[in-house]
N, C-alpha and C. Protein backbone atom coordinates (compact mmCIF):
# COMPACT_ATOMS: atom_id res chain seq x y z
N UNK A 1 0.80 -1.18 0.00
CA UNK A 1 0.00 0.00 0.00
C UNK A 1 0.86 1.26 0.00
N UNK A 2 2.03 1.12 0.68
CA UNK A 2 2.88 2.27 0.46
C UNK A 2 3.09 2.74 -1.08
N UNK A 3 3.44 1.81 -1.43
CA UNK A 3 4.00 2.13 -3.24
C UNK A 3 2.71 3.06 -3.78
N UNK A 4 1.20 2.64 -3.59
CA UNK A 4 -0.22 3.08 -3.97
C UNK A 4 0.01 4.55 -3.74
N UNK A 5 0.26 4.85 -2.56
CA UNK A 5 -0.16 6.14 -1.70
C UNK A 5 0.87 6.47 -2.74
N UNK A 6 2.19 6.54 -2.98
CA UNK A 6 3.24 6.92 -3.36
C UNK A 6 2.63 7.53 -4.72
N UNK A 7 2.50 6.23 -5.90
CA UNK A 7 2.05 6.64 -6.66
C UNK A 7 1.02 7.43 -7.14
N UNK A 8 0.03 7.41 -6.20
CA UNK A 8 -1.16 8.66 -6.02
C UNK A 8 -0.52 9.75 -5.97
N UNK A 9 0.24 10.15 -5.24
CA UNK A 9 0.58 11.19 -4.36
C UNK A 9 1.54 11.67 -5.96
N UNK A 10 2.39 10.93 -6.85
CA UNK A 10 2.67 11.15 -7.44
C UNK A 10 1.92 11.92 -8.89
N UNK A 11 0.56 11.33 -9.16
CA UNK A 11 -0.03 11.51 -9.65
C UNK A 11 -0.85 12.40 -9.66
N UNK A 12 -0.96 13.06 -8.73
CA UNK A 12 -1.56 14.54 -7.90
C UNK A 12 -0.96 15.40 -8.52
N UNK A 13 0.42 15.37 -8.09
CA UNK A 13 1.67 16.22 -8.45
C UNK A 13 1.42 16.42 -9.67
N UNK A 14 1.47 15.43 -11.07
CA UNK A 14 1.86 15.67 -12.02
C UNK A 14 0.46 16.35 -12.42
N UNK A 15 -0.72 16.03 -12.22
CA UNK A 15 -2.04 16.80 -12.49
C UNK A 15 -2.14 18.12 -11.98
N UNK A 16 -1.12 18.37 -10.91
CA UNK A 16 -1.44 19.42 -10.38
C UNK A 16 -0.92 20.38 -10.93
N UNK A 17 0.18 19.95 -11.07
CA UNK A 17 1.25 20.78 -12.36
C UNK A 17 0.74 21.04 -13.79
N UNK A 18 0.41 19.73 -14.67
CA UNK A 18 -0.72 20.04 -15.70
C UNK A 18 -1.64 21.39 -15.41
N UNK A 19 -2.35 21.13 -14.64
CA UNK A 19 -3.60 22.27 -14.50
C UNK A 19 -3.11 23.39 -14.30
N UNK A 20 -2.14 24.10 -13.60
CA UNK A 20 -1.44 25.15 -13.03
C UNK A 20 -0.52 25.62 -14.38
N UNK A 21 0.14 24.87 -15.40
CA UNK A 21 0.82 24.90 -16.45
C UNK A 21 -0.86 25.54 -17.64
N UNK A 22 -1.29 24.57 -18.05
CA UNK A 22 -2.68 24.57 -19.24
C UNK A 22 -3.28 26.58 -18.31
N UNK A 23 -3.48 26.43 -17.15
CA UNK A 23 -4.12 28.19 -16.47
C UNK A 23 -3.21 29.39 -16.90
N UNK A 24 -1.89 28.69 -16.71
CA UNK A 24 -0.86 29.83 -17.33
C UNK A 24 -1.04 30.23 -18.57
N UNK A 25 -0.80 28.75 -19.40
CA UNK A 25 -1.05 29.20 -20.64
C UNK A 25 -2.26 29.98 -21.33
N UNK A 26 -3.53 29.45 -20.81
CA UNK A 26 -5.20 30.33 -20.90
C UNK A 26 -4.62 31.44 -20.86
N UNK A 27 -3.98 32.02 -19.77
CA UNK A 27 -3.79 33.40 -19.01
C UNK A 27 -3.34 34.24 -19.94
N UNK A 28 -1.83 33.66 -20.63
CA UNK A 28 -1.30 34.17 -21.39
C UNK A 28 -2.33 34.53 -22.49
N UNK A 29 -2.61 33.47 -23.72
CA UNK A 29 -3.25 33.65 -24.44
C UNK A 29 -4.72 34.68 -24.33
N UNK A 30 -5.06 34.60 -23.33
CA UNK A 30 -6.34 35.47 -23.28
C UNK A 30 -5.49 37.16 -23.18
N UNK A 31 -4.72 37.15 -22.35
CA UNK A 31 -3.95 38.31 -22.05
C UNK A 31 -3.86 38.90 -23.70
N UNK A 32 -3.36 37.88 -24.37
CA UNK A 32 -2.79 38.17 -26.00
C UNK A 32 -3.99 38.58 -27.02
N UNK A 33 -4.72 37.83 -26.83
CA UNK A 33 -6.00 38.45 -27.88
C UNK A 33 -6.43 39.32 -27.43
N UNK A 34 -6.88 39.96 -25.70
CA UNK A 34 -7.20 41.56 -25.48
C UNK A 34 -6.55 42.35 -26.13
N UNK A 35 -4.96 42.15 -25.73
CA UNK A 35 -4.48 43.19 -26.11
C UNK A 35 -4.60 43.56 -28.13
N UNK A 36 -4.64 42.36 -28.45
CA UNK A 36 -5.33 41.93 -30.38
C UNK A 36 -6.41 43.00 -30.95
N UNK A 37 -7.23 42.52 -29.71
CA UNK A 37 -8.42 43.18 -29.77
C UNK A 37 -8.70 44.73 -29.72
N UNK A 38 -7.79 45.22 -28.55
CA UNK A 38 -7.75 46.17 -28.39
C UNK A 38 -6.92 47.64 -29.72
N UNK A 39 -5.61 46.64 -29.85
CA UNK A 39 -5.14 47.27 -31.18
C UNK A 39 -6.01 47.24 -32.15
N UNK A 40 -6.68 46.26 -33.14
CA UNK A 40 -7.37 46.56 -33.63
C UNK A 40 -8.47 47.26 -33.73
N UNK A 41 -9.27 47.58 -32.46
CA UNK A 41 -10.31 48.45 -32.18
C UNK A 41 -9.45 49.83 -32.54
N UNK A 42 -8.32 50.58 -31.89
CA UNK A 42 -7.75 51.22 -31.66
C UNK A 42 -7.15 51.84 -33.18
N UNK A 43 -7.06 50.97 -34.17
CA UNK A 43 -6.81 50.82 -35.53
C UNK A 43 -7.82 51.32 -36.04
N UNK A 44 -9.06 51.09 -35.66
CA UNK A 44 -10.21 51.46 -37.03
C UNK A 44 -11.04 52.20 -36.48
N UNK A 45 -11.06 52.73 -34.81
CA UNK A 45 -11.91 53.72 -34.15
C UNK A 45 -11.43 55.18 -34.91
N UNK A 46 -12.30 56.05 -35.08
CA UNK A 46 -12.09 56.67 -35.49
C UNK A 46 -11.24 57.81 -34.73
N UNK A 47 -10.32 58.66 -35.27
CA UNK A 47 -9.11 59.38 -34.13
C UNK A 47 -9.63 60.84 -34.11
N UNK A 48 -9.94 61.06 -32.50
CA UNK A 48 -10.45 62.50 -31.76
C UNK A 48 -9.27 63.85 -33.00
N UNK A 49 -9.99 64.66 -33.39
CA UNK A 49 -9.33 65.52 -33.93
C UNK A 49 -9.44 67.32 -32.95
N UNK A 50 -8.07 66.99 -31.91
CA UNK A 50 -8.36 68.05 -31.62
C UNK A 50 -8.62 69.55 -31.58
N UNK A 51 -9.13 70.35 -32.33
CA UNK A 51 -9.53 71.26 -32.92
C UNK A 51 -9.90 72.49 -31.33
N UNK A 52 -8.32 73.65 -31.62
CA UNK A 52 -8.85 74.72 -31.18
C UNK A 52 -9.78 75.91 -31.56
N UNK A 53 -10.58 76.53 -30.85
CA UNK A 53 -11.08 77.91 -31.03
C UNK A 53 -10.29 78.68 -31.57
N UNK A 54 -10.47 79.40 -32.65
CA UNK A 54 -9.31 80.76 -32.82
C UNK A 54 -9.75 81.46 -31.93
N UNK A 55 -9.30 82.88 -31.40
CA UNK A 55 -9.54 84.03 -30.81
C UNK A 55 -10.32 84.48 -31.36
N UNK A 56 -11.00 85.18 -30.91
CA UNK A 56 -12.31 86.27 -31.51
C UNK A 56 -11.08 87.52 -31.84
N UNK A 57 -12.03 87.70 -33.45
CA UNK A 57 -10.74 88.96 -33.99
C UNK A 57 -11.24 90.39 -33.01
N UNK A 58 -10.10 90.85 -33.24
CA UNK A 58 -10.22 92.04 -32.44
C UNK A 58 -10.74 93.01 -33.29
N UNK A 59 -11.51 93.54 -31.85
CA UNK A 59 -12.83 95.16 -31.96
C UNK A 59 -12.22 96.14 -32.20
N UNK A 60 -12.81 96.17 -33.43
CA UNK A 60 -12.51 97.66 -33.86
C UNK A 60 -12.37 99.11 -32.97
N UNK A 61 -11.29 99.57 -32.28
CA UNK A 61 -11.49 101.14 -31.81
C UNK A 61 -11.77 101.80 -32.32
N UNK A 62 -13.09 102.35 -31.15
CA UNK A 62 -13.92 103.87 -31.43
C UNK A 62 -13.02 104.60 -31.73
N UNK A 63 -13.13 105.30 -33.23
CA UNK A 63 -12.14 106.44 -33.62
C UNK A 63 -13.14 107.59 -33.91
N UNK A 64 -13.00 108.59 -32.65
CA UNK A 64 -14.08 109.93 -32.82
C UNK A 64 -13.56 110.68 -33.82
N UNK A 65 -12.44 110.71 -34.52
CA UNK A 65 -12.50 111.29 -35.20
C UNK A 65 -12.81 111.51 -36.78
N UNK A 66 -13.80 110.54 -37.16
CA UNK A 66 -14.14 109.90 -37.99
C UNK A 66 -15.94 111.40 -37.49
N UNK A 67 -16.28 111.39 -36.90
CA UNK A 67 -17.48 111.86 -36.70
C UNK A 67 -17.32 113.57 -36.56
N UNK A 68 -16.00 114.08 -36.63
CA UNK A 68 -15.85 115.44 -36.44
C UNK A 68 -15.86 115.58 -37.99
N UNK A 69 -15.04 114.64 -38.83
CA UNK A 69 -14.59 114.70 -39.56
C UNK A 69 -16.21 114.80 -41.13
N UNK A 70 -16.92 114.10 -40.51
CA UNK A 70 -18.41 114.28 -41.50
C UNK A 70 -18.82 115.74 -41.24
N UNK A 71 -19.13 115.59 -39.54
CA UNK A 71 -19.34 117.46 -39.42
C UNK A 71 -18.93 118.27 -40.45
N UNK A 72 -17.57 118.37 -40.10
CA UNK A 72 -16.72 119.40 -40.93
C UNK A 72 -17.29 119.49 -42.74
N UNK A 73 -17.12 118.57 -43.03
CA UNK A 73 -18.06 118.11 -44.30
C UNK A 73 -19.04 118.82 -44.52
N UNK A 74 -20.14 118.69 -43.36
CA UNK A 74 -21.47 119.32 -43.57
C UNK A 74 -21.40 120.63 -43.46
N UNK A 75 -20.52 120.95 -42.52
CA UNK A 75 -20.32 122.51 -42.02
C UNK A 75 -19.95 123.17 -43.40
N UNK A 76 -18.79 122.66 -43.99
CA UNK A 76 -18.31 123.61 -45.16
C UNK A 76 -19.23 123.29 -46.44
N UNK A 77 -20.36 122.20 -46.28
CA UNK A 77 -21.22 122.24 -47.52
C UNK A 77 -22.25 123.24 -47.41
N UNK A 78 -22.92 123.42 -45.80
CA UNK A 78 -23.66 124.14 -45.74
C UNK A 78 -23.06 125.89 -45.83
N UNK A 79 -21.67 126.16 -45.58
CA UNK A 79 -21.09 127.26 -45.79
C UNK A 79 -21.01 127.74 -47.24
N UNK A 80 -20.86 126.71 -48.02
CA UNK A 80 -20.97 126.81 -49.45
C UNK A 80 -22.15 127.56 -50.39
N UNK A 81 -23.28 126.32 -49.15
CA UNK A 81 -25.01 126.92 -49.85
C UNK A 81 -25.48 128.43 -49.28
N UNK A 82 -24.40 128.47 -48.01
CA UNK A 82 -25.13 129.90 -47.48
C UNK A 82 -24.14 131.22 -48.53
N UNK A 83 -22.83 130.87 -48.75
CA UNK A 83 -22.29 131.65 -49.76
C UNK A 83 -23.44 131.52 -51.29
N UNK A 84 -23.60 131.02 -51.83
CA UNK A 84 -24.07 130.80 -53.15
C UNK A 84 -25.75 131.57 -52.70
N UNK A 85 -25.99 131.16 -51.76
CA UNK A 85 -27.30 131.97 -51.12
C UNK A 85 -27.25 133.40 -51.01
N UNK A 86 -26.23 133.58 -50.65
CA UNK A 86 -25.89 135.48 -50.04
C UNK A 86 -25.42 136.04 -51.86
N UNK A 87 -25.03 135.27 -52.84
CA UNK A 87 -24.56 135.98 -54.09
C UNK A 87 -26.03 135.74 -54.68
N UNK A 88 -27.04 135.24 -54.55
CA UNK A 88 -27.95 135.35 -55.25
C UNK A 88 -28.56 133.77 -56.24
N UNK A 89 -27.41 133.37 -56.10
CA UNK A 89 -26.96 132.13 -56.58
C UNK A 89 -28.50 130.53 -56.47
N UNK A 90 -28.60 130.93 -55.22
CA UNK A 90 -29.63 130.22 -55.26
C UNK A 90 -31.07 130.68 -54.41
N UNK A 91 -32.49 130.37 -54.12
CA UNK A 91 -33.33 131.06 -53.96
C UNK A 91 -33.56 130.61 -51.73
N UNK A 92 -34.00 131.02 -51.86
CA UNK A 92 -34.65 130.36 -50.23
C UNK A 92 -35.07 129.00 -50.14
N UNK A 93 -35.92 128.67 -51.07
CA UNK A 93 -36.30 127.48 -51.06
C UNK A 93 -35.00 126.19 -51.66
N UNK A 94 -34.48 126.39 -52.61
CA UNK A 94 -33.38 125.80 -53.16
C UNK A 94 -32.39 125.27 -51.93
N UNK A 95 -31.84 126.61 -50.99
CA UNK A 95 -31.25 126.57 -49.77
C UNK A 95 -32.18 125.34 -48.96
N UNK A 96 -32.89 125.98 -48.40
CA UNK A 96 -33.88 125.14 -47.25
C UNK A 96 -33.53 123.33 -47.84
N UNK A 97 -33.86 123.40 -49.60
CA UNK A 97 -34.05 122.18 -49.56
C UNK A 97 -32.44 121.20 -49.68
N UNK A 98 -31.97 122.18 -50.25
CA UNK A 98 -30.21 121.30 -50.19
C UNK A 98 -29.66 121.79 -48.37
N UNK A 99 -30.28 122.08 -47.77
CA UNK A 99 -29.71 122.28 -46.14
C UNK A 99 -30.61 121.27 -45.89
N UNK A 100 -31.56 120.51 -45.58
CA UNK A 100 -32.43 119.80 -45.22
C UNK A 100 -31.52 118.35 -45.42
N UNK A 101 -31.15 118.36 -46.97
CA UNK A 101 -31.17 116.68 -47.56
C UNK A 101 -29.50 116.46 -46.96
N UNK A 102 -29.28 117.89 -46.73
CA UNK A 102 -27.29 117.89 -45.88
C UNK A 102 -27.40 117.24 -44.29
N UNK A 103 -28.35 117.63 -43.80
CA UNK A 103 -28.55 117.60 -42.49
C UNK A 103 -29.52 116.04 -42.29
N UNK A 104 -29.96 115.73 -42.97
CA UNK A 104 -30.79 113.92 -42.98
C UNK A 104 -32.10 114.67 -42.99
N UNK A 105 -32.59 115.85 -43.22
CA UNK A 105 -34.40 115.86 -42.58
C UNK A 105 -35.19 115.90 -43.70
C-alpha cells in the first residue's frame, strides 16, 4: 500500500502541475488576444481631432475722429449753400431744400 499512496501522491503532483501549467497558458493567451483586440479596435476607431477655437478677432477702436470729420463736411457744404445763397446764386427754397437733404431731414 505504500507504493499506492506513493504513486497517487505522485499523480496529484503531475495533475497538479498540468492544470497550473494549461491556467498559465489560458492566461497568457487570453492576455494576448485583449491586447489583439484592443489594437485593432484602436486601428479602425475613429481618431479625436483636436480642434482649437481661434480668438475672436479684435474690436474695432472707437475712432471719434471719424465723426468730427463728417461734421466738418457738412459745415463747409452748408457754408458753401449759405455763400451761393448770399450771391444770389440760389433762392430760399433751393437753400432750405439742399440744407435739409445735408442735415438727414
Amino acid at each position: 500500500m505504500p507504493g499506492l499512496v506513493r504513486g497517487m501522491a505522485r499523480t496529484a503532483a503531475v495533475v497538479g502541475t498540468a492544470t497550473a501549467t494549461r491556467n498559465a497558458v489560458n492566461r497568457r493567451q487570453a492576455e494576448k488576444n485583449m491586447a489583439a483586440y484592443q489594437n485593432a479596435a484602436a486601428a479602425t476607431a475613429p481618431q479625436q481631432q483636436v480642434v482649437y477655437a481661434a480668438p475672436p478677432p479684435p474690436q474695432p477702436e472707437y475712432i471719434p475722429a471719424q465723426a468730427p470729420a463728417m461734421q466738418e463736411d457738412v459745415i463747409t457744404q452748408l457754408e458753401r449753400l449759405g455763400a451761393l445763397k448770399a450771391q444770389g446764386l440760389l433762392t430760399e427754397e433751393e437753400f432750405a431744400a439742399q440744407k435739409a437733404k445735408l442735415l438727414g431731414l
